[in-house]
PDB file of N, CA and C in Angstrom:
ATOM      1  N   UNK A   1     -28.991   9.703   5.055  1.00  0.00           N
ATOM      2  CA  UNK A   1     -27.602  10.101   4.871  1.00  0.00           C
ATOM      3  C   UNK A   1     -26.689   8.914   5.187  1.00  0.00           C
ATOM      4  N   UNK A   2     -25.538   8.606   4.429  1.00  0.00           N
ATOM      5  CA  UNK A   2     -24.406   7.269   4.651  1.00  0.00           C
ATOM      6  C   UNK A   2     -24.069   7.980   5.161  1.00  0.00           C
ATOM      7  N   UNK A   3     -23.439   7.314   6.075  1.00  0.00           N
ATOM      8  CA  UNK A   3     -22.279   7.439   7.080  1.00  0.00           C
ATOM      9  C   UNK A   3     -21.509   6.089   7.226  1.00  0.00           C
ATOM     10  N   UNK A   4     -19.886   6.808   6.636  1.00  0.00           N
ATOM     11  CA  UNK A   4     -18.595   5.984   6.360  1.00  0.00           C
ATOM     12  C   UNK A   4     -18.277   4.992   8.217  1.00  0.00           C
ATOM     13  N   UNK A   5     -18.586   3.871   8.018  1.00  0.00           N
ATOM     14  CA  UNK A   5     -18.278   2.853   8.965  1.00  0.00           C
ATOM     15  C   UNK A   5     -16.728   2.950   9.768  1.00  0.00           C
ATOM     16  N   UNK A   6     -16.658   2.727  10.811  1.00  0.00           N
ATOM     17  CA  UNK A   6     -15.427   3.077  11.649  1.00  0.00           C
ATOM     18  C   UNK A   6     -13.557   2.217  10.586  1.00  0.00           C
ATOM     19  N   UNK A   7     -12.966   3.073  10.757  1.00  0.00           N
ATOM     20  CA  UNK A   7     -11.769   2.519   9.782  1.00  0.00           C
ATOM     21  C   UNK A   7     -11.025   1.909  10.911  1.00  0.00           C
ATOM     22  N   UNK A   8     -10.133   0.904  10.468  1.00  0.00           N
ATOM     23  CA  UNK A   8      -9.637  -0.213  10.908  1.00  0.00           C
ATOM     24  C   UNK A   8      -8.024   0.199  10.621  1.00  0.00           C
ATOM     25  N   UNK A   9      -7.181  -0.196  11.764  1.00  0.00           N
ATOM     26  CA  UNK A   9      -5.900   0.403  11.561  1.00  0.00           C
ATOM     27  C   UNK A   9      -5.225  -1.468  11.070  1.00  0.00           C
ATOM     28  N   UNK A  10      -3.766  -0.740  10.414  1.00  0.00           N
ATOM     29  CA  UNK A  10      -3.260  -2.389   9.801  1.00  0.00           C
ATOM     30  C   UNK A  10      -1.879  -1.942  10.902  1.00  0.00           C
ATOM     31  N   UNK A  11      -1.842  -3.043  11.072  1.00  0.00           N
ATOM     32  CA  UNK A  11      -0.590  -3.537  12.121  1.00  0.00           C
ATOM     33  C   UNK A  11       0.498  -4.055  11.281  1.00  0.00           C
ATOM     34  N   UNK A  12       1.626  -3.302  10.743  1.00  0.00           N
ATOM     35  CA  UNK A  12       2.622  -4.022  10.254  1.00  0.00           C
ATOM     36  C   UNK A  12       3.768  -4.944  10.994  1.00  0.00           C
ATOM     37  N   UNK A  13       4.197  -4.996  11.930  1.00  0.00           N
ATOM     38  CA  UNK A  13       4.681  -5.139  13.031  1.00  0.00           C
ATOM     39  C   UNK A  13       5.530  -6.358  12.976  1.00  0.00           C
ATOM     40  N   UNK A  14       4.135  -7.537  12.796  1.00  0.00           N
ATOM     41  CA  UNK A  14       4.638  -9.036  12.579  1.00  0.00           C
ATOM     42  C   UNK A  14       5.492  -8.927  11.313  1.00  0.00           C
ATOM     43  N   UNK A  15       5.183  -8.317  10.466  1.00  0.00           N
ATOM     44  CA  UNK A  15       5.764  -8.273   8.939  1.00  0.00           C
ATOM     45  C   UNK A  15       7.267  -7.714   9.420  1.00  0.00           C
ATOM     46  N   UNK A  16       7.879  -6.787  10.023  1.00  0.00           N
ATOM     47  CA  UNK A  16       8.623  -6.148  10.022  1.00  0.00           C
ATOM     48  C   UNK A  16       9.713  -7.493  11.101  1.00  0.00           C
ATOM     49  N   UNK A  17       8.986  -7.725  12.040  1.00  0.00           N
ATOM     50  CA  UNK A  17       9.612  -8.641  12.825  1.00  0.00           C
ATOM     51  C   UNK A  17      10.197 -10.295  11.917  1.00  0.00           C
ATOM     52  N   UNK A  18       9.507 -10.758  10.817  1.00  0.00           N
ATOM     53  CA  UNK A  18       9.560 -11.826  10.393  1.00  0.00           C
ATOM     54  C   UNK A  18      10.886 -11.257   9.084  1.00  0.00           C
ATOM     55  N   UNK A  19      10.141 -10.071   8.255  1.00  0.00           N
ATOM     56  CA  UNK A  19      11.362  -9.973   7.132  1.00  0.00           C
ATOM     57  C   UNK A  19      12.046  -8.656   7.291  1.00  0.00           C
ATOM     58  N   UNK A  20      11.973  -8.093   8.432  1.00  0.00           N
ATOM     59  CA  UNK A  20      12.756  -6.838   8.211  1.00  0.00           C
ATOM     60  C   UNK A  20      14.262  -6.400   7.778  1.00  0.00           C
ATOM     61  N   UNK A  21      14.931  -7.504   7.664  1.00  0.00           N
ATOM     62  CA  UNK A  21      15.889  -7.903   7.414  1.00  0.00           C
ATOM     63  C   UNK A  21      16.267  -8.106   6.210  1.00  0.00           C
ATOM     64  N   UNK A  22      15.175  -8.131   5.079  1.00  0.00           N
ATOM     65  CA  UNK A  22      15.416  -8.600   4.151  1.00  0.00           C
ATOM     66  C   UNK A  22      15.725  -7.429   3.030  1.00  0.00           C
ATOM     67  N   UNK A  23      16.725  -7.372   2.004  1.00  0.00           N
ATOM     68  CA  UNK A  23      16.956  -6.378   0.929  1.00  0.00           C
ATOM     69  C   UNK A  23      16.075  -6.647  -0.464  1.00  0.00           C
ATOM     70  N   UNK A  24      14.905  -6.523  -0.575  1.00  0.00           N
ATOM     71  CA  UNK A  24      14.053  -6.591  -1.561  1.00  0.00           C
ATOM     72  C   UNK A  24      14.004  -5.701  -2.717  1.00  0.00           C
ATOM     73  N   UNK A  25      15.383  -5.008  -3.177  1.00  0.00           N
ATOM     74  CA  UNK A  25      15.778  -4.320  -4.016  1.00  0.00           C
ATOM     75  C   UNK A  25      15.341  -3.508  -4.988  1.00  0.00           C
ATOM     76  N   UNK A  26      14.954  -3.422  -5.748  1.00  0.00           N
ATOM     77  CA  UNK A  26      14.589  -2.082  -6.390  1.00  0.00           C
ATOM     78  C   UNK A  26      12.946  -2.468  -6.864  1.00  0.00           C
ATOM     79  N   UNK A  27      12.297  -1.135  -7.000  1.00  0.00           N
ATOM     80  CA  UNK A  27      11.063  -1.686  -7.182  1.00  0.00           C
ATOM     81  C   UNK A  27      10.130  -0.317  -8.414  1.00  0.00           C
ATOM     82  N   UNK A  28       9.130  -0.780  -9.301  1.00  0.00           N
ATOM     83  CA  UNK A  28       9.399   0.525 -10.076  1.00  0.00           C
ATOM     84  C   UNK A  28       7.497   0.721  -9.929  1.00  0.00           C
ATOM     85  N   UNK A  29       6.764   1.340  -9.489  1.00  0.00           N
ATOM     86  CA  UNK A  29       5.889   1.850  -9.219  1.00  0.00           C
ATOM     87  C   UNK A  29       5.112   3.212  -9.713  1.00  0.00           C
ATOM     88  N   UNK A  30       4.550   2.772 -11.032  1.00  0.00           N
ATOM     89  CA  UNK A  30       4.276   3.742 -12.054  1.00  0.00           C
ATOM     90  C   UNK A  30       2.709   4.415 -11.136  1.00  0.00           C
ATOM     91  N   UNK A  31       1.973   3.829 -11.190  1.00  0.00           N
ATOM     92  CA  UNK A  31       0.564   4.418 -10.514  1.00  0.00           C
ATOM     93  C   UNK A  31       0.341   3.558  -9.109  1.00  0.00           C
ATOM     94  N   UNK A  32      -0.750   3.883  -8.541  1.00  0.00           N
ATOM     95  CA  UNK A  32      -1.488   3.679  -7.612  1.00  0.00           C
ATOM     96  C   UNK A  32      -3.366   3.654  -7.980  1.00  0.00           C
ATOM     97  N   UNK A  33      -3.557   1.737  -7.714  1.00  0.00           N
ATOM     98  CA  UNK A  33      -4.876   1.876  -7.822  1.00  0.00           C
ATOM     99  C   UNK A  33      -6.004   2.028  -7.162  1.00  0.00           C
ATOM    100  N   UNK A  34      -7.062   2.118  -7.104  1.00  0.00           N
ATOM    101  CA  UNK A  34      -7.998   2.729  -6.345  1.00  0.00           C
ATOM    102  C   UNK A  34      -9.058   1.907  -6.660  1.00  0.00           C
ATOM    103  N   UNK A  35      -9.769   0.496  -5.798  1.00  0.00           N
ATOM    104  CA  UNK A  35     -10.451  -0.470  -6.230  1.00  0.00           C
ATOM    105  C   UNK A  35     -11.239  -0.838  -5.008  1.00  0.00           C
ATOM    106  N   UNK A  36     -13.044  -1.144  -5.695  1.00  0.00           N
ATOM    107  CA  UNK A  36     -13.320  -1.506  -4.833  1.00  0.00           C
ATOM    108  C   UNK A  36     -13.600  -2.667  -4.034  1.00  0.00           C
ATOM    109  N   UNK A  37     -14.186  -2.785  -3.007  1.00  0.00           N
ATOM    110  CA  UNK A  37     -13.994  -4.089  -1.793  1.00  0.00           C
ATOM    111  C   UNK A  37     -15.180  -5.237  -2.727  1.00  0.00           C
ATOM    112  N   UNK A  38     -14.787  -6.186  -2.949  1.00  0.00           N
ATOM    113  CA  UNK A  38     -15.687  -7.514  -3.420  1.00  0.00           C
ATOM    114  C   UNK A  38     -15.548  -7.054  -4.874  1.00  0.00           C
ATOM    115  N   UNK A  39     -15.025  -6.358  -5.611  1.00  0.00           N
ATOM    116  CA  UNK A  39     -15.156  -6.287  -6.909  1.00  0.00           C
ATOM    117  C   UNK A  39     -14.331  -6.500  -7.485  1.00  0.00           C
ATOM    118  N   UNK A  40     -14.526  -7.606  -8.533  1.00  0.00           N
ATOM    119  CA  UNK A  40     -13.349  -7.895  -9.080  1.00  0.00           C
ATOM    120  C   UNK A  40     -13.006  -8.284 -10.974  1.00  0.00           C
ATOM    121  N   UNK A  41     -12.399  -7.649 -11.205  1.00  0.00           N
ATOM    122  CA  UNK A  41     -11.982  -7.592 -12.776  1.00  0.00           C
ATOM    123  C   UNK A  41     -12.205  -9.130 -13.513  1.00  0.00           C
ATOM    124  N   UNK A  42     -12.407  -9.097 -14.544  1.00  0.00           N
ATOM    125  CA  UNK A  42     -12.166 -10.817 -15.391  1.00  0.00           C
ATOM    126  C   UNK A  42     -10.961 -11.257 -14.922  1.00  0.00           C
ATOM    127  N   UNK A  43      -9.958 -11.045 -15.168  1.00  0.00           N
ATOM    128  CA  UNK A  43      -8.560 -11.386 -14.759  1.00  0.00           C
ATOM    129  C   UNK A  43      -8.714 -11.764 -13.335  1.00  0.00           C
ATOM    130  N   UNK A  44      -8.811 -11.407 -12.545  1.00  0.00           N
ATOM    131  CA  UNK A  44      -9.021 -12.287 -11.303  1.00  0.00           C
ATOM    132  C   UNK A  44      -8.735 -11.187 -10.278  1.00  0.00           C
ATOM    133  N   UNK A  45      -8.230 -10.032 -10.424  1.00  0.00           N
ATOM    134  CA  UNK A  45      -7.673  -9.187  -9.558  1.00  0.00           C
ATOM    135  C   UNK A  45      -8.941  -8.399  -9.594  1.00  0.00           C
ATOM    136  N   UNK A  46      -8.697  -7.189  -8.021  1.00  0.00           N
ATOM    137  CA  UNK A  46     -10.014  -6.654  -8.084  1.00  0.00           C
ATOM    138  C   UNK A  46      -9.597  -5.572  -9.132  1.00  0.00           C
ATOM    139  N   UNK A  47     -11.074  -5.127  -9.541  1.00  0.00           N
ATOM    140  CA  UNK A  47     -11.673  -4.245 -10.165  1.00  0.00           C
ATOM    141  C   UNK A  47     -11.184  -2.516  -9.962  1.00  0.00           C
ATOM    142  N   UNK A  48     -10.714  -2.253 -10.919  1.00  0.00           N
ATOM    143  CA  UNK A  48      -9.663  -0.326 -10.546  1.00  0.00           C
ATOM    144  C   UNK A  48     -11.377   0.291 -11.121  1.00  0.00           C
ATOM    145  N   UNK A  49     -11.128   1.003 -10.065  1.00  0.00           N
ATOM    146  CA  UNK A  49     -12.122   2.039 -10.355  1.00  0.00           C
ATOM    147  C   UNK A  49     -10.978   3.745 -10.719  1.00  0.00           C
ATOM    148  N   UNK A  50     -10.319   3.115  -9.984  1.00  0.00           N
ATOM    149  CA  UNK A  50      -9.589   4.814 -10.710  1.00  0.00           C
ATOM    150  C   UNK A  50      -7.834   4.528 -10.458  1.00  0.00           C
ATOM    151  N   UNK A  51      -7.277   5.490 -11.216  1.00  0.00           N
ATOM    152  CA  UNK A  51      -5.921   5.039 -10.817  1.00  0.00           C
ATOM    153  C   UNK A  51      -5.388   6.407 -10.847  1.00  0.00           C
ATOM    154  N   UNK A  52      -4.164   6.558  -9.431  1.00  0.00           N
ATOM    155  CA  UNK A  52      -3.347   7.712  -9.660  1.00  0.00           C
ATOM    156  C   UNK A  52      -2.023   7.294 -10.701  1.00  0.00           C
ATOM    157  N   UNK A  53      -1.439   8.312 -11.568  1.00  0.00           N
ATOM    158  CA  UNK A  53      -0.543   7.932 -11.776  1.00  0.00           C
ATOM    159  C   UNK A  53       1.038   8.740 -11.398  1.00  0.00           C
ATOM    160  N   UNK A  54       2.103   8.130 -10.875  1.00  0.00           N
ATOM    161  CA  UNK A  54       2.777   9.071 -10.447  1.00  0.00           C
ATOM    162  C   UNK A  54       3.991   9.572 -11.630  1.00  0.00           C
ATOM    163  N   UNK A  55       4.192  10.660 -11.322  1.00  0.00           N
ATOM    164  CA  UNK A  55       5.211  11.500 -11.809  1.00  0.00           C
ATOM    165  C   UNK A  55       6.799  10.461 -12.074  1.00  0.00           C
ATOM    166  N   UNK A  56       7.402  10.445 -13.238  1.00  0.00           N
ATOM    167  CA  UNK A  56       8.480   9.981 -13.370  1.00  0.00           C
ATOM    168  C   UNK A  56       9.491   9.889 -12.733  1.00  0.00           C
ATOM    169  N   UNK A  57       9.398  10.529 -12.414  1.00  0.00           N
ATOM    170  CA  UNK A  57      10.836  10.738 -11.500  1.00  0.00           C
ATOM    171  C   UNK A  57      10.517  10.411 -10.053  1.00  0.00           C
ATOM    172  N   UNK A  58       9.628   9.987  -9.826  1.00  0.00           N
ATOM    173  CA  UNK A  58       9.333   9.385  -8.323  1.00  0.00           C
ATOM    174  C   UNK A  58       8.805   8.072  -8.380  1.00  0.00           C
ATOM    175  N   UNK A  59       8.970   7.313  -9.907  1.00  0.00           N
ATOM    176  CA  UNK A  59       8.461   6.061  -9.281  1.00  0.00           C
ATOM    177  C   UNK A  59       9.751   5.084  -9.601  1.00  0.00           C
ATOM    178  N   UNK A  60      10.805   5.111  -8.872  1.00  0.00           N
ATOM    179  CA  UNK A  60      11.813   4.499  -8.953  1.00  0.00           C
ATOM    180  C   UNK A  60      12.383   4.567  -7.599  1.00  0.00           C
ATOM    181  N   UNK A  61      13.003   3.406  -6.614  1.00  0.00           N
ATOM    182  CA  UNK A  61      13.398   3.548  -5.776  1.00  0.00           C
ATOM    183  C   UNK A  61      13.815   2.115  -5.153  1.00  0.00           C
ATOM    184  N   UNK A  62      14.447   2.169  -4.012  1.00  0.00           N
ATOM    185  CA  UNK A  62      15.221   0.519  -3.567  1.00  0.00           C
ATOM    186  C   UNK A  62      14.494   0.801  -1.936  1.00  0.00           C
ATOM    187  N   UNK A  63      14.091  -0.783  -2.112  1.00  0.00           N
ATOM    188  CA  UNK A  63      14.046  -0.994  -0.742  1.00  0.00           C
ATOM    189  C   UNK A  63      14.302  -1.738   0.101  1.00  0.00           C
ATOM    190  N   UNK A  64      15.151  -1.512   1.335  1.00  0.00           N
ATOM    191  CA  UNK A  64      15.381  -1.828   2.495  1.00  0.00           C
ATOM    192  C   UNK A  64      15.061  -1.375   3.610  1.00  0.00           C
ATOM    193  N   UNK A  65      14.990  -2.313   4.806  1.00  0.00           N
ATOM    194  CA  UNK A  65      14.676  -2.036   6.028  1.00  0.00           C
ATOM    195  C   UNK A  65      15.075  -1.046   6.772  1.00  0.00           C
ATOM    196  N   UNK A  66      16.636  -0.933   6.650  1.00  0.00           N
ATOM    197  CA  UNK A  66      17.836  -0.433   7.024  1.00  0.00           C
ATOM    198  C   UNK A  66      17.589   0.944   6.717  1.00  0.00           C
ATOM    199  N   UNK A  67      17.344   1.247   5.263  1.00  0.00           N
ATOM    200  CA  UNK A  67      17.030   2.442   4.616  1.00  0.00           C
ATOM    201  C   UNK A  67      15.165   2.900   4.963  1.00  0.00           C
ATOM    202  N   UNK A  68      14.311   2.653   4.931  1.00  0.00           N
ATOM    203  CA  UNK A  68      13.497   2.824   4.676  1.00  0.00           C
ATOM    204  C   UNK A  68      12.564   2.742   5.928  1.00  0.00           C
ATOM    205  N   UNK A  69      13.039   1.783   7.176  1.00  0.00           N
ATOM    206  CA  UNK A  69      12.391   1.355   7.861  1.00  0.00           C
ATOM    207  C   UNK A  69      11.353   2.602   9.006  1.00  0.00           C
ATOM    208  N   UNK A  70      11.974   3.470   8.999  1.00  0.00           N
ATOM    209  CA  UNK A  70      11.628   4.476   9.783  1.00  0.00           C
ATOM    210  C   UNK A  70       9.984   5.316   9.129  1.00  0.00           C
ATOM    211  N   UNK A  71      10.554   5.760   7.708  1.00  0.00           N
ATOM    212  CA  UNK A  71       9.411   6.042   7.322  1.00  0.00           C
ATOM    213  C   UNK A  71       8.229   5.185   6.809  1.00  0.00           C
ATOM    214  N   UNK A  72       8.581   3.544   6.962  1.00  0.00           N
ATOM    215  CA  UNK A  72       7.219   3.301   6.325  1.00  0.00           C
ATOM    216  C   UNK A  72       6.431   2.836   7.655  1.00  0.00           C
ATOM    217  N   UNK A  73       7.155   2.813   8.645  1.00  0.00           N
ATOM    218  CA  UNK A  73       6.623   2.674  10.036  1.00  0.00           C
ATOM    219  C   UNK A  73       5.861   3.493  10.593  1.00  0.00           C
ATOM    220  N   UNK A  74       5.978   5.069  10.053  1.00  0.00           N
ATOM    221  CA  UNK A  74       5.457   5.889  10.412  1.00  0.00           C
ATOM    222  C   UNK A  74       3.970   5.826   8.944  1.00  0.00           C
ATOM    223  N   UNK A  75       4.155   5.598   7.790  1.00  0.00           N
ATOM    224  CA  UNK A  75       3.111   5.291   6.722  1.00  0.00           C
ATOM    225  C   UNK A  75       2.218   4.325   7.354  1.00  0.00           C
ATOM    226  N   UNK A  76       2.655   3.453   8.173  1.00  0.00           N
ATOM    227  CA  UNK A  76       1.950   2.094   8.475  1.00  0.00           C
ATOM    228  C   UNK A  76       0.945   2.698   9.287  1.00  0.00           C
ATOM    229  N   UNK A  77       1.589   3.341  10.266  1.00  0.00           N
ATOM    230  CA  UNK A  77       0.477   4.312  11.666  1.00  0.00           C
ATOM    231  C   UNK A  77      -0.122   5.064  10.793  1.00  0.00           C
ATOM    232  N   UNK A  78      -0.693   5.436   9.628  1.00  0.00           N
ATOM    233  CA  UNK A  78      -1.352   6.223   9.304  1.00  0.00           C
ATOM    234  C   UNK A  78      -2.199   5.409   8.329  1.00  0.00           C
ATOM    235  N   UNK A  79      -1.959   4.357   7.650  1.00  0.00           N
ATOM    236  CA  UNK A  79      -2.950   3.582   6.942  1.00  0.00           C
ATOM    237  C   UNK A  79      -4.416   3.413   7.577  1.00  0.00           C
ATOM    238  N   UNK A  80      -4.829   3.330   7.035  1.00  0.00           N
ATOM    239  CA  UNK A  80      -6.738   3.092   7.288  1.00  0.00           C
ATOM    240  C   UNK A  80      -7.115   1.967   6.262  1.00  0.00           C
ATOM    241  N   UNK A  81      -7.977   1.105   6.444  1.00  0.00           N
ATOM    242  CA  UNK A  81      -8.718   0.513   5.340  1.00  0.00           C
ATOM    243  C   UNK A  81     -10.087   1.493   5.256  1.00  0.00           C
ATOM    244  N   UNK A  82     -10.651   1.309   4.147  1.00  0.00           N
ATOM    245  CA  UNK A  82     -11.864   2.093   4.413  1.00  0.00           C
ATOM    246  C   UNK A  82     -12.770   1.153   3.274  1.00  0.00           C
ATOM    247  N   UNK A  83     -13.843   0.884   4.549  1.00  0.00           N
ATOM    248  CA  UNK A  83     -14.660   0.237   3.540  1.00  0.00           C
ATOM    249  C   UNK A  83     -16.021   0.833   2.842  1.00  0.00           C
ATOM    250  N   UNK A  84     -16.103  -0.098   1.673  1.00  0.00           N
ATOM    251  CA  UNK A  84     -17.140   1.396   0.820  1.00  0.00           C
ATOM    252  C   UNK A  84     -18.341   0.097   0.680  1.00  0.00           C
TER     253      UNK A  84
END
């Protein structure tokens, strides 16, 4: 039987401390891919094994620190890597 290896938390922290400040303005985010670890496409990027795609009306949005900072701080504490 596999058994999934211990997940690793990501520390955004330094990131937030170095550009949190910064207004990186609008951003348009049609899907989300799903790729795995060492695999990687001709093009040079890794390899999608699957992709979500999101709903129209939610992949449009602006971002700032100011605005945003609270909830992706709380997204950050919940990230996992998971390796396959």
């Amino acid at each position: 039987m596999y058994t999934l290896p211990a997940l690793k938390n990501i520390q955004a922290r330094n990131i937030f401390k170095q550009y949190g400040s910064e207004d990186w303005g609008e951003y348009l985010i049609r899907e989300a891919h799903l790729s795995k670890r060492f695999s990687f496409h001709e093009n040079g990027y890794y390899h999608c094994c699957a992709s979500i795609p999101f709903p129209e009306n939610m992949q449009r949005g602006t971002w700032t620190y100011r605005r945003n900072a609270e909830r992706f701080q709380a997204f950050s504490r919940n990230i996992r890597v998971l390796r396959i």
